[in-house]
Protein backbone atom coordinates (compact mmCIF):
# COMPACT_ATOMS: atom_id res chain seq x y z
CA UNK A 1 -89.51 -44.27 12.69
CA UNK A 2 -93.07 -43.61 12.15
CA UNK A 3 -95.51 -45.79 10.10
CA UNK A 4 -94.61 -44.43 6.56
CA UNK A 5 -91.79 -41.89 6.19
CA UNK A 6 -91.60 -38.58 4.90
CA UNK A 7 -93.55 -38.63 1.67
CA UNK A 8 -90.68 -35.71 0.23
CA UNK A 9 -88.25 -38.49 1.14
CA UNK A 10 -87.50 -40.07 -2.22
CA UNK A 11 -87.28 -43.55 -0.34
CA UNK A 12 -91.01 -44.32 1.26
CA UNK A 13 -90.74 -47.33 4.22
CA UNK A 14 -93.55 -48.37 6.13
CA UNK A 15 -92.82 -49.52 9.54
CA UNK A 16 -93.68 -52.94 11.15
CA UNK A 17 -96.26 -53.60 13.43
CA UNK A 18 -95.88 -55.28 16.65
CA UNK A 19 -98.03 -58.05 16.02
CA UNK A 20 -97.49 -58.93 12.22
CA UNK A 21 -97.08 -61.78 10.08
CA UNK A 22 -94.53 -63.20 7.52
CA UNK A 23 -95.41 -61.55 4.30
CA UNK A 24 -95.52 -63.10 0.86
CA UNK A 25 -92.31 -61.39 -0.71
CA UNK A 26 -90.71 -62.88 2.48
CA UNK A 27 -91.67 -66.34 1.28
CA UNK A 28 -90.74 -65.83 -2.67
CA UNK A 29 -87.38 -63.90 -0.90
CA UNK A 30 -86.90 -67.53 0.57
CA UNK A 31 -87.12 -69.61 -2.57
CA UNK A 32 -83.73 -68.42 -3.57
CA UNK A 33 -82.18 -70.28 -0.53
CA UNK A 34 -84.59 -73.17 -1.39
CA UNK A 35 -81.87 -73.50 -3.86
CA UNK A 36 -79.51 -72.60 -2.33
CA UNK A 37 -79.35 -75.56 0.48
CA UNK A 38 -79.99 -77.74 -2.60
CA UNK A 39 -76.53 -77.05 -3.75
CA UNK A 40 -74.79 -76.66 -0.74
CA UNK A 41 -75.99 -80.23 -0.32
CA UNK A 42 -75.26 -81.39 -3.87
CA UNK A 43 -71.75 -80.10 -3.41
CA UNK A 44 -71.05 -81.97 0.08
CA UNK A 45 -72.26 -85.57 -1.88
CA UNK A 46 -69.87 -84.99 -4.65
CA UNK A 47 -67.08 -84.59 -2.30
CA UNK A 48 -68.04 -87.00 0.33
CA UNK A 49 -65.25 -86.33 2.96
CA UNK A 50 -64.22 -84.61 5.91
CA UNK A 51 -62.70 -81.32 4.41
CA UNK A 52 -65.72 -81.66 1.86
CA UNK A 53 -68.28 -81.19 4.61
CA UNK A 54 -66.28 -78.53 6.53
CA UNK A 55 -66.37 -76.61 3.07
CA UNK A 56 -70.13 -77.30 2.48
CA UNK A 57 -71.16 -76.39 6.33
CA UNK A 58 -69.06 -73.35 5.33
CA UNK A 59 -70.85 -71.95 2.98
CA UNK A 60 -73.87 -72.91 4.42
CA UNK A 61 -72.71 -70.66 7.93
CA UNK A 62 -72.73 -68.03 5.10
CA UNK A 63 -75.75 -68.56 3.59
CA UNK A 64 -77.36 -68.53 6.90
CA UNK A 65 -75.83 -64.83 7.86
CA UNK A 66 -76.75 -63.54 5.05
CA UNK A 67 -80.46 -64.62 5.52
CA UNK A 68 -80.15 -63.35 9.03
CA UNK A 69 -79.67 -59.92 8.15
CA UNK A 70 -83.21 -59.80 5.95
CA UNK A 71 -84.50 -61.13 8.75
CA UNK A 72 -83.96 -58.53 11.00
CA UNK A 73 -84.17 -55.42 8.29
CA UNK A 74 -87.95 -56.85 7.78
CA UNK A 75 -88.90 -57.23 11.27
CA UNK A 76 -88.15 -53.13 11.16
CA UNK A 77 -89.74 -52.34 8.16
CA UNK A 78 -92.44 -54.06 6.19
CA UNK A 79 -91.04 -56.08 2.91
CA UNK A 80 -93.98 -55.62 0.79
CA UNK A 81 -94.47 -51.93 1.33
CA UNK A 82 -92.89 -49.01 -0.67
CA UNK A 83 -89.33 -49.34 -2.14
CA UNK A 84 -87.94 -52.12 0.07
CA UNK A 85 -90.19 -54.41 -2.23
CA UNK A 86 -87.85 -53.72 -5.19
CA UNK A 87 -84.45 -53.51 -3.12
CA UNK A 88 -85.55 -57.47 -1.79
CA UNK A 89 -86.09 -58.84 -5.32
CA UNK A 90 -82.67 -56.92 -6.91
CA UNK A 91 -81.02 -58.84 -3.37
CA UNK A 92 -82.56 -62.33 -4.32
CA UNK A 93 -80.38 -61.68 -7.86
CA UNK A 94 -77.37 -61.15 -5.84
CA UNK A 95 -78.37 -64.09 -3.61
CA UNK A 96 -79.34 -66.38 -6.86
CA UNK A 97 -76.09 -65.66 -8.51
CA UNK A 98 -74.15 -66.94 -5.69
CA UNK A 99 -76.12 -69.96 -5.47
CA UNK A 100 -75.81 -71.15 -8.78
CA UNK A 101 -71.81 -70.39 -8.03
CA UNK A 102 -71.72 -72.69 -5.10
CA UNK A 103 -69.96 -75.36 -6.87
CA UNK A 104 -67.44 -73.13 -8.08
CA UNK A 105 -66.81 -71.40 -4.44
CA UNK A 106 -63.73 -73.43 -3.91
CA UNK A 107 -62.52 -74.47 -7.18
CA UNK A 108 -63.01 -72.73 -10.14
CA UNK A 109 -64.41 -74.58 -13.49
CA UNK A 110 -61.91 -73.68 -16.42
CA UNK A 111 -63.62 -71.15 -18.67
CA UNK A 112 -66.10 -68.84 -17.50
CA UNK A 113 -65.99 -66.16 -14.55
CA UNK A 114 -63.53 -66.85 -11.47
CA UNK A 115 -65.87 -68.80 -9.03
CA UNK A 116 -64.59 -68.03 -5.85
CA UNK A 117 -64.47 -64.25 -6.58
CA UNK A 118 -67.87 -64.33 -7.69
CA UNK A 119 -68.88 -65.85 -4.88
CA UNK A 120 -67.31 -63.22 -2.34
CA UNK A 121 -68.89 -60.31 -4.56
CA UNK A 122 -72.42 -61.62 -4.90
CA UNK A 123 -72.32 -61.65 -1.19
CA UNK A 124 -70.78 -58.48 -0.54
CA UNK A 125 -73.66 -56.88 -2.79
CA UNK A 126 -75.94 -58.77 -0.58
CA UNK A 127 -74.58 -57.66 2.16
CA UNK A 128 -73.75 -53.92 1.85
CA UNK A 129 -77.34 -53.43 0.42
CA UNK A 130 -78.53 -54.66 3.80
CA UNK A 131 -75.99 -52.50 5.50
CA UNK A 132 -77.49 -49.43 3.30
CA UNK A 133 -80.82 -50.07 3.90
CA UNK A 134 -79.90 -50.08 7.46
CA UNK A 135 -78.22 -47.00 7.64
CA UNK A 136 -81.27 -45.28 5.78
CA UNK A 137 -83.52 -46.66 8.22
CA UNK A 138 -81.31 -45.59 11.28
CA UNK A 139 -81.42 -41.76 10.11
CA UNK A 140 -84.32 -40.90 12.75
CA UNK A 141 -83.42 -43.75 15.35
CA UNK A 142 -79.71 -42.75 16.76
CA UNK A 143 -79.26 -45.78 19.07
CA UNK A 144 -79.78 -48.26 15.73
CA UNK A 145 -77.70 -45.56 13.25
CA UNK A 146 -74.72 -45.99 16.21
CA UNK A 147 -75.46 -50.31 16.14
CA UNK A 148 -74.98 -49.94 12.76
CA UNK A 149 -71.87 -48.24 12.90
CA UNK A 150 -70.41 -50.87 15.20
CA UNK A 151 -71.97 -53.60 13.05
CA UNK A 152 -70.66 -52.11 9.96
CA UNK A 153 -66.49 -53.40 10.43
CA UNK A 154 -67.75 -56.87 10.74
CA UNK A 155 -69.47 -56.90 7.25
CA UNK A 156 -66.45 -55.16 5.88
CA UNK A 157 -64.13 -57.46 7.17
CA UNK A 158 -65.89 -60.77 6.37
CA UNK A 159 -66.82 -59.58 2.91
CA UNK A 160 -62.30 -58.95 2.53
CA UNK A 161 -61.27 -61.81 4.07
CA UNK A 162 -63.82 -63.78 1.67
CA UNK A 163 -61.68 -62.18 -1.67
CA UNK A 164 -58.53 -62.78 -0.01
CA UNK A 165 -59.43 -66.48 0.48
CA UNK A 166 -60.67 -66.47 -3.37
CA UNK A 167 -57.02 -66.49 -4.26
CA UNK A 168 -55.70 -69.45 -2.67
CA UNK A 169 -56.89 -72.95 -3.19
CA UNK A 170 -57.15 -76.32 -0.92
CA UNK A 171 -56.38 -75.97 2.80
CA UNK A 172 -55.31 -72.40 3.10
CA UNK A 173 -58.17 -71.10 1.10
CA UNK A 174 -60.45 -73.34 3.73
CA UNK A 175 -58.90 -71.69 6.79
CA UNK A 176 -59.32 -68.45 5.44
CA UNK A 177 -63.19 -68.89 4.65
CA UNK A 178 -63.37 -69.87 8.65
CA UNK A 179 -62.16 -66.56 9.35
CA UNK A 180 -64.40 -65.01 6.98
CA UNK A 181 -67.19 -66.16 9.06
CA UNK A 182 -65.34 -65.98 12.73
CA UNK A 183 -65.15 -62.10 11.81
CA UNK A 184 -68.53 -61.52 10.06
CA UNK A 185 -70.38 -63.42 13.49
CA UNK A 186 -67.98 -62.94 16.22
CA UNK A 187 -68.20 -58.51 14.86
CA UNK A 188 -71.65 -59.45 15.20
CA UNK A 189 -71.41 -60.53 19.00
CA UNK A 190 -69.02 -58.31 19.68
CA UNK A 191 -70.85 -55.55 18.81
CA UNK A 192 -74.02 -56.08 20.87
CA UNK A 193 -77.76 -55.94 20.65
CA UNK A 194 -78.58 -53.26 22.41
CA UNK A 195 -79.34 -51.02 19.53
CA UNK A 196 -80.72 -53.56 17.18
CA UNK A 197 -84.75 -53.21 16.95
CA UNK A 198 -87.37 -55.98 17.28
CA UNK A 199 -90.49 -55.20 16.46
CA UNK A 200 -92.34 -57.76 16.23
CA UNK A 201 -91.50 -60.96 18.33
CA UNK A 202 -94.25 -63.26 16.34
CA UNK A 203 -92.90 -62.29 13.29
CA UNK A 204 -89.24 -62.78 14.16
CA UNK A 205 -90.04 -66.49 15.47
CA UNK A 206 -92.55 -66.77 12.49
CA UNK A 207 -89.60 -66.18 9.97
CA UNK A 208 -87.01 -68.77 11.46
CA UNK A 209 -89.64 -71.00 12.12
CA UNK A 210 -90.33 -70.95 7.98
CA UNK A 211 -86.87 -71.06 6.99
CA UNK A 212 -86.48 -74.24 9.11
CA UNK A 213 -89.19 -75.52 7.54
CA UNK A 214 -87.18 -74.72 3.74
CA UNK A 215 -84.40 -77.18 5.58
CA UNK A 216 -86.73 -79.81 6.62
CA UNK A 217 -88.27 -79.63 3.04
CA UNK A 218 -84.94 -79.73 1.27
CA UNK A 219 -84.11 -83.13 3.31
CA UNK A 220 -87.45 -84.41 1.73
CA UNK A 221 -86.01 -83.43 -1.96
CA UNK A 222 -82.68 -84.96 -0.87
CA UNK A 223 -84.30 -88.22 -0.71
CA UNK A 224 -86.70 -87.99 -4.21
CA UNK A 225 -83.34 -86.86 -5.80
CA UNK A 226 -81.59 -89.90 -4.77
CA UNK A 227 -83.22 -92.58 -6.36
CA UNK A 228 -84.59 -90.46 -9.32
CA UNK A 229 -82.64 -91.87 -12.01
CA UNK A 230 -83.25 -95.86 -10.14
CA UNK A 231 -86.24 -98.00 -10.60
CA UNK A 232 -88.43 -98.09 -7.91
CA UNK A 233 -88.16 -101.07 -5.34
CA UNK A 234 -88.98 -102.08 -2.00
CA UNK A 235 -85.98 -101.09 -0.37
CA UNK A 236 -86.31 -97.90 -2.01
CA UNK A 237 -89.98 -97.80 -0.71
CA UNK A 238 -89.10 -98.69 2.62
CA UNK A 239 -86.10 -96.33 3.20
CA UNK A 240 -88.09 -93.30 1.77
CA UNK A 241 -90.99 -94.20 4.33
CA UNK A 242 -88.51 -94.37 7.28
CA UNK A 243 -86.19 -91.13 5.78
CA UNK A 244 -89.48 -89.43 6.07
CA UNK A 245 -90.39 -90.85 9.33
CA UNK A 246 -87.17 -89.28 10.49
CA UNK A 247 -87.47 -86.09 8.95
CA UNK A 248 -91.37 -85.94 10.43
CA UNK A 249 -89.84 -86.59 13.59
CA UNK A 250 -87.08 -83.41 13.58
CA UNK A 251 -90.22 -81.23 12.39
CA UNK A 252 -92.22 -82.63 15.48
CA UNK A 253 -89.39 -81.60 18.02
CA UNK A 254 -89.43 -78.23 16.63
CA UNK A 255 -92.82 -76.88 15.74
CA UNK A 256 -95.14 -79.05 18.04
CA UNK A 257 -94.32 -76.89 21.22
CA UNK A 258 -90.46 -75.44 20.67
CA UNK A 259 -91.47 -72.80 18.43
CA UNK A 260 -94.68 -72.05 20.61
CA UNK A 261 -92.68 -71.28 23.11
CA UNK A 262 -89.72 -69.63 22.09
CA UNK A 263 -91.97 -66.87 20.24
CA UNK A 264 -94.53 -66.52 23.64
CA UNK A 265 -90.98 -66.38 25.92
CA UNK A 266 -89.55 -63.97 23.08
CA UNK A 267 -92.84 -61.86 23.27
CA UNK A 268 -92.75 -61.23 26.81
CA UNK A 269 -89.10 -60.22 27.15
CA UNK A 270 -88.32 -56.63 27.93
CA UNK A 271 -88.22 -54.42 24.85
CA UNK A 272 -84.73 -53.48 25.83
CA UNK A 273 -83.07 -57.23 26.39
CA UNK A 274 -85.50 -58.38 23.52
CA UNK A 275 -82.79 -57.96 20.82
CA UNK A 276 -79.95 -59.55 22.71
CA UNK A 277 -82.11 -62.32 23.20
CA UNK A 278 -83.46 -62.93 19.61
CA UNK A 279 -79.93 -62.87 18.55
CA UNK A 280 -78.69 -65.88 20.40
CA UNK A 281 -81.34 -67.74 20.18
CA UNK A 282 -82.64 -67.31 16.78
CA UNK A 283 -79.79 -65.41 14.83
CA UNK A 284 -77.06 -67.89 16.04
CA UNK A 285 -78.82 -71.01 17.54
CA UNK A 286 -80.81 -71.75 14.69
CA UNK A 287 -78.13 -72.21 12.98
CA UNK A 288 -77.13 -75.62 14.41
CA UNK A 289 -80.50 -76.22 13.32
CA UNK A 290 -80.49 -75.82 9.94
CA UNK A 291 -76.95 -77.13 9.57
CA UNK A 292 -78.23 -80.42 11.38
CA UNK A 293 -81.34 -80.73 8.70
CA UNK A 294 -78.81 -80.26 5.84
CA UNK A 295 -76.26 -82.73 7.26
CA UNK A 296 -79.03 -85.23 7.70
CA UNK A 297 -80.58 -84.93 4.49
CA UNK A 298 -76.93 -85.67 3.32
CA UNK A 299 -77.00 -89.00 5.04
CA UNK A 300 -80.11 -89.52 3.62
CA UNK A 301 -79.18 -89.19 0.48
CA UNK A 302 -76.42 -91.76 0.85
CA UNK A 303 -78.65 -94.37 2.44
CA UNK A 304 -81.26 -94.05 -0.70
CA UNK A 305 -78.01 -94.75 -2.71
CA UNK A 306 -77.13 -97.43 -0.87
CA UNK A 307 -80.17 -99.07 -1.08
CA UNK A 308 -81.17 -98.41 -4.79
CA UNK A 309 -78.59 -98.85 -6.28
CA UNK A 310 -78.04 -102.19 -6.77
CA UNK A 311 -75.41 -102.41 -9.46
CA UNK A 312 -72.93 -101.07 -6.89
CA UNK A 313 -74.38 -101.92 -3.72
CA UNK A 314 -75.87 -104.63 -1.80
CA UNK A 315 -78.88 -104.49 0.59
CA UNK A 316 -76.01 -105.98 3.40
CA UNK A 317 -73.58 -102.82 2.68
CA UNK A 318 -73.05 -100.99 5.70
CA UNK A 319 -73.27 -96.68 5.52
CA UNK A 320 -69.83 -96.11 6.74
CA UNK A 321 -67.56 -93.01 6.43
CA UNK A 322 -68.92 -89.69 6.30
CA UNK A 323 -72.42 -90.47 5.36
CA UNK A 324 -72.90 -92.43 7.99
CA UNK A 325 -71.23 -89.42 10.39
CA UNK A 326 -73.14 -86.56 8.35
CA UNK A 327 -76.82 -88.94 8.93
CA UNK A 328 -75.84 -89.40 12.82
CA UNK A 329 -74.03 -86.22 13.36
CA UNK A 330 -76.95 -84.51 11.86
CA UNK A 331 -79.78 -85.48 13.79
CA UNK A 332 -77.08 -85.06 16.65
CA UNK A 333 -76.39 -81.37 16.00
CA UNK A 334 -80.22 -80.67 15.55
CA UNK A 335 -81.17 -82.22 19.04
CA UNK A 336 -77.84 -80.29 20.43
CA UNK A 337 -79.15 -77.19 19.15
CA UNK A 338 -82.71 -77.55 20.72
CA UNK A 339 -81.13 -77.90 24.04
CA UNK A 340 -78.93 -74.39 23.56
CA UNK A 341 -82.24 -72.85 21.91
CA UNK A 342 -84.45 -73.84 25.37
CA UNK A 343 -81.42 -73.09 27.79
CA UNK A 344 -81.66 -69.79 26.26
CA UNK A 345 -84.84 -68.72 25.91
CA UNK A 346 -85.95 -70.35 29.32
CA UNK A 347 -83.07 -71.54 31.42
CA UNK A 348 -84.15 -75.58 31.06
CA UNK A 349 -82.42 -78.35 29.61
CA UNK A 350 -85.04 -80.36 28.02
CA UNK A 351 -83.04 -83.91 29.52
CA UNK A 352 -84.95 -86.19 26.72
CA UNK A 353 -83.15 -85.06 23.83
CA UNK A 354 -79.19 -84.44 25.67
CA UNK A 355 -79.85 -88.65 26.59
CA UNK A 356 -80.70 -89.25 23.10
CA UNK A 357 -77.96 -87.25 21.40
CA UNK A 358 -75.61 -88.54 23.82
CA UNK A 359 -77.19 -92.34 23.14
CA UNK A 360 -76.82 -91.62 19.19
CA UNK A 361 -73.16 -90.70 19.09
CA UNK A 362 -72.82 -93.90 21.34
CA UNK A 363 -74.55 -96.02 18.87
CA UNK A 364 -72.42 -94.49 15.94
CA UNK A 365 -70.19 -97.48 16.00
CA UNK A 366 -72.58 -99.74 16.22
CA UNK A 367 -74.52 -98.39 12.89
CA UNK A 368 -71.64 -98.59 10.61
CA UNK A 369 -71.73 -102.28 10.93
CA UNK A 370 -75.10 -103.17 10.29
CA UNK A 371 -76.71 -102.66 6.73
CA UNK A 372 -77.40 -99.20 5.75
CA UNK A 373 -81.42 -99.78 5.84
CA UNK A 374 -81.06 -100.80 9.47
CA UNK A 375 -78.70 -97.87 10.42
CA UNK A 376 -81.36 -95.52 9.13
CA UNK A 377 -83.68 -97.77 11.11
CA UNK A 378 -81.91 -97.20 14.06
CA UNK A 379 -81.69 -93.30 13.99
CA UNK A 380 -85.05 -93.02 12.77
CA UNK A 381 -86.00 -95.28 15.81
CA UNK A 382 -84.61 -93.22 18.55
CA UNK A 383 -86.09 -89.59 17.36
CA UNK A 384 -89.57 -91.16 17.08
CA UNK A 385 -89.09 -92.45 20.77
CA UNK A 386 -88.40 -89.05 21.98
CA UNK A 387 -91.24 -87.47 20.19
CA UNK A 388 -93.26 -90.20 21.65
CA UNK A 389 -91.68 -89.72 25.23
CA UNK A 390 -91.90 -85.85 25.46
CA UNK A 391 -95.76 -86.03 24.12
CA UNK A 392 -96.88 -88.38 26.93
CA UNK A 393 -94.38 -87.25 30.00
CA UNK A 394 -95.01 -83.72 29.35
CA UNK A 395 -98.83 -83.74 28.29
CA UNK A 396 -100.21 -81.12 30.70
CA UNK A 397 -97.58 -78.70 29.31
CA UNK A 398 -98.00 -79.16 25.90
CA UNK A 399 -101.51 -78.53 26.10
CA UNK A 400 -101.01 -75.64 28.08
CA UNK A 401 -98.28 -74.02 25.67
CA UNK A 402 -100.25 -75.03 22.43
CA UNK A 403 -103.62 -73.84 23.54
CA UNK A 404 -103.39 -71.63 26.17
CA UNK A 405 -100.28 -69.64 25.32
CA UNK A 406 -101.04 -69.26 21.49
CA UNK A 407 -104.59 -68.83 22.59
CA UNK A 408 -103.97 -65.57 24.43
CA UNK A 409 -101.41 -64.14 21.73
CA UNK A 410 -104.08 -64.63 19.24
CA UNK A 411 -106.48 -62.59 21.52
CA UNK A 412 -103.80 -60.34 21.87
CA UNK A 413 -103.79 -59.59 17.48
């Protein structure tokens, strides 16, 4: 595709450069899954059990492919130029819709508009208008128009399976939204990258690398919106310092050398493996990622609750049940996912953070017996020491990757 397209062409698209950035209607594109993650964690605390969480992580694996695809149509074409700026914004409707639905994606209100249907139609809109914009992208580029064609059953199917499941309720209806998303990714996989495009590496870490950042931000929100209706307190004082201690700590792992790397390894890949490798270890291992932040900030939330409110609680209550699980699971699944990320992008197992995820699931037991403060204490305590580890074991490298590395790519714009 060439840098704008044919000015008789009724649809004008201006292609990406190799070394851009995120652009602004990429950011304001993102604000709609600022509330999105918001609900899906709203809906996990007001049914605070196992099949609760399955159904929020759910819709949250859904969320996430649907953000995936924008990803990838704006690292081929730039979002703010020509008609792909008014496409975005009429997606965000579809997108917005569907979020404000999320409580209603498994069982629908009385009165009103079928929730679950909704739901499954907001994001087959959101979907097929990616697919679309695809295919009109593709018409000069036969290699991508034939990817799409192969990528095309997966969105069909998932998209089917999701209106089939939004007549069924409980367990079944469950099941089938697992199959929803086993066809929409596992199509994906299935269907290879070898005709996908990736223009621009930097901008393709860039945008996961902000859209972890909307997780890490929500987990902050998780905890205001916790004790927003209590009276402020000590405990309340201490547990948001320590909440945000943790949360600091998850953002540390990630952005302090992680994402460095990933986009400099990403960069230097083969234009022809590029894609295959940007979709495992961005399209599908961010994921655990982002589903780690949202499970934490779930735990979170508990523990604030726990610890403010004092009508129903005392300071001595123990986080048990699936707070305590979604707080230690969380930060499990985030470290878990760091390992995958570096294994792919580099072959290494990054031994620090396997011994702690390992140690946390160990210490699970121990946390649900000690007051709720202390088991946040405790998690908090043992992310902090990794940071702390990996920043003094591995000093020579980190200066090398943060200064030398980023150095040379900025020499390189």
């Amino acid at each position: 595709m060439t840098g704008v397209s044919d000015p008789n062409r009724r649809l004008r698209l201006e292609a990406m450069r190799e070394h851009a950035s995120v652009t602004p209607l990429e950011l304001f594109f993102d604000l709609v899954f600022v509330f999105a993650l918001t609900q899906v964690t709203a809906l996990m605390a007001a049914d605070l059990t196992a099949h609760g969480v399955v159904r929020g992580v759910l819709i949250l694996g859904l969320l996430w492919w649907a953000w995936v695809g924008y990803a990838w149509l704006c690292n081929v074409v730039r979002a703010d130029e020509g008609a792909l700026r008014v496409v975005l914004i009429v997606a965000m409707g579809a997108m917005f819709v569907l979020a404000l639905t999320i409580p209603e994606a498994f069982e629908d209100f009385p009165g009103g508009l079928p929730g679950p249907v909704v739901v499954a139609l907001c994001y087959f809109a959101f979907r097929l208008t990616h697919l679309v914009l695809f295919w009109i992208i593709s018409r000069d580029d036969p290699g991508l128009r034939r990817q799409v064609m192969r990528f095309a059953p997966s969105v069909a199917g998932g998209t089917v399976i999701l209106l089939v499941a939004s007549q069924f309720t409980g367990t079944v209806q469950t099941a089938l939204w697992g199959l929803a998303l086993l066809a929409d990714y596992g199509g994906t996989f299935l269907g290879g990258s070898e005709g996908w495009r990736l223009r621009s590496a930097s901008h393709f870490a860039e945008r996961h690398g902000l859209i972890l950042i909307v997780a890490l931000g929500e987990s902050i929100v998780a905890i205001g919106v916790g004790v927003a209706d209590l009276p402020i307190s000590w405990p309340i004082v201490v547990a948001s310092f320590v909440g945000l201690a943790l949360i600091a700590s998850l953002w540390w792992t990630y952005f302090d050398v992680s994402a460095l790397h990933g986009e400099h390894r990403l960069s230097q890949e083969p234009a022809a493996t590029r894609p295959g490798l940007a979709r495992d270890a961005y399209s599908y291992l961010h994921f655990p990622l982002v589903a780690g932040v949202v499970l934490t900030s779930l735990g979170l939330k508990k523990v604030l609750e726990y610890v403010g409110d004092t009508e129903h609680h005392d300071l001595s209550d123990a986080l048990t049940g699936v707070g305590l699980y979604a707080l230690y699971g969380g930060v499990v699944l985030y470290l878990l996912g760091h390992v995958a990320f570096k294994w792919r992008i580099a072959r290494q197992v990054i031994p620090a953070r396997l011994v702690t995820a390992v140690a946390l699931l160990v210490l699970t037991p121990v946390a649900s017996r000690v007051p709720a403060l202390a088991a946040l204490g405790l998690v908090t305590a043992a992310t902090v020491a990794v940071v702390v580890f990996e920043t003094v074991r591995y000093a020579e490298h980190r200066q090398r990757v943060r200064h030398e590395i980023s150095t040379a790519e900025h020499t390189e714009d």
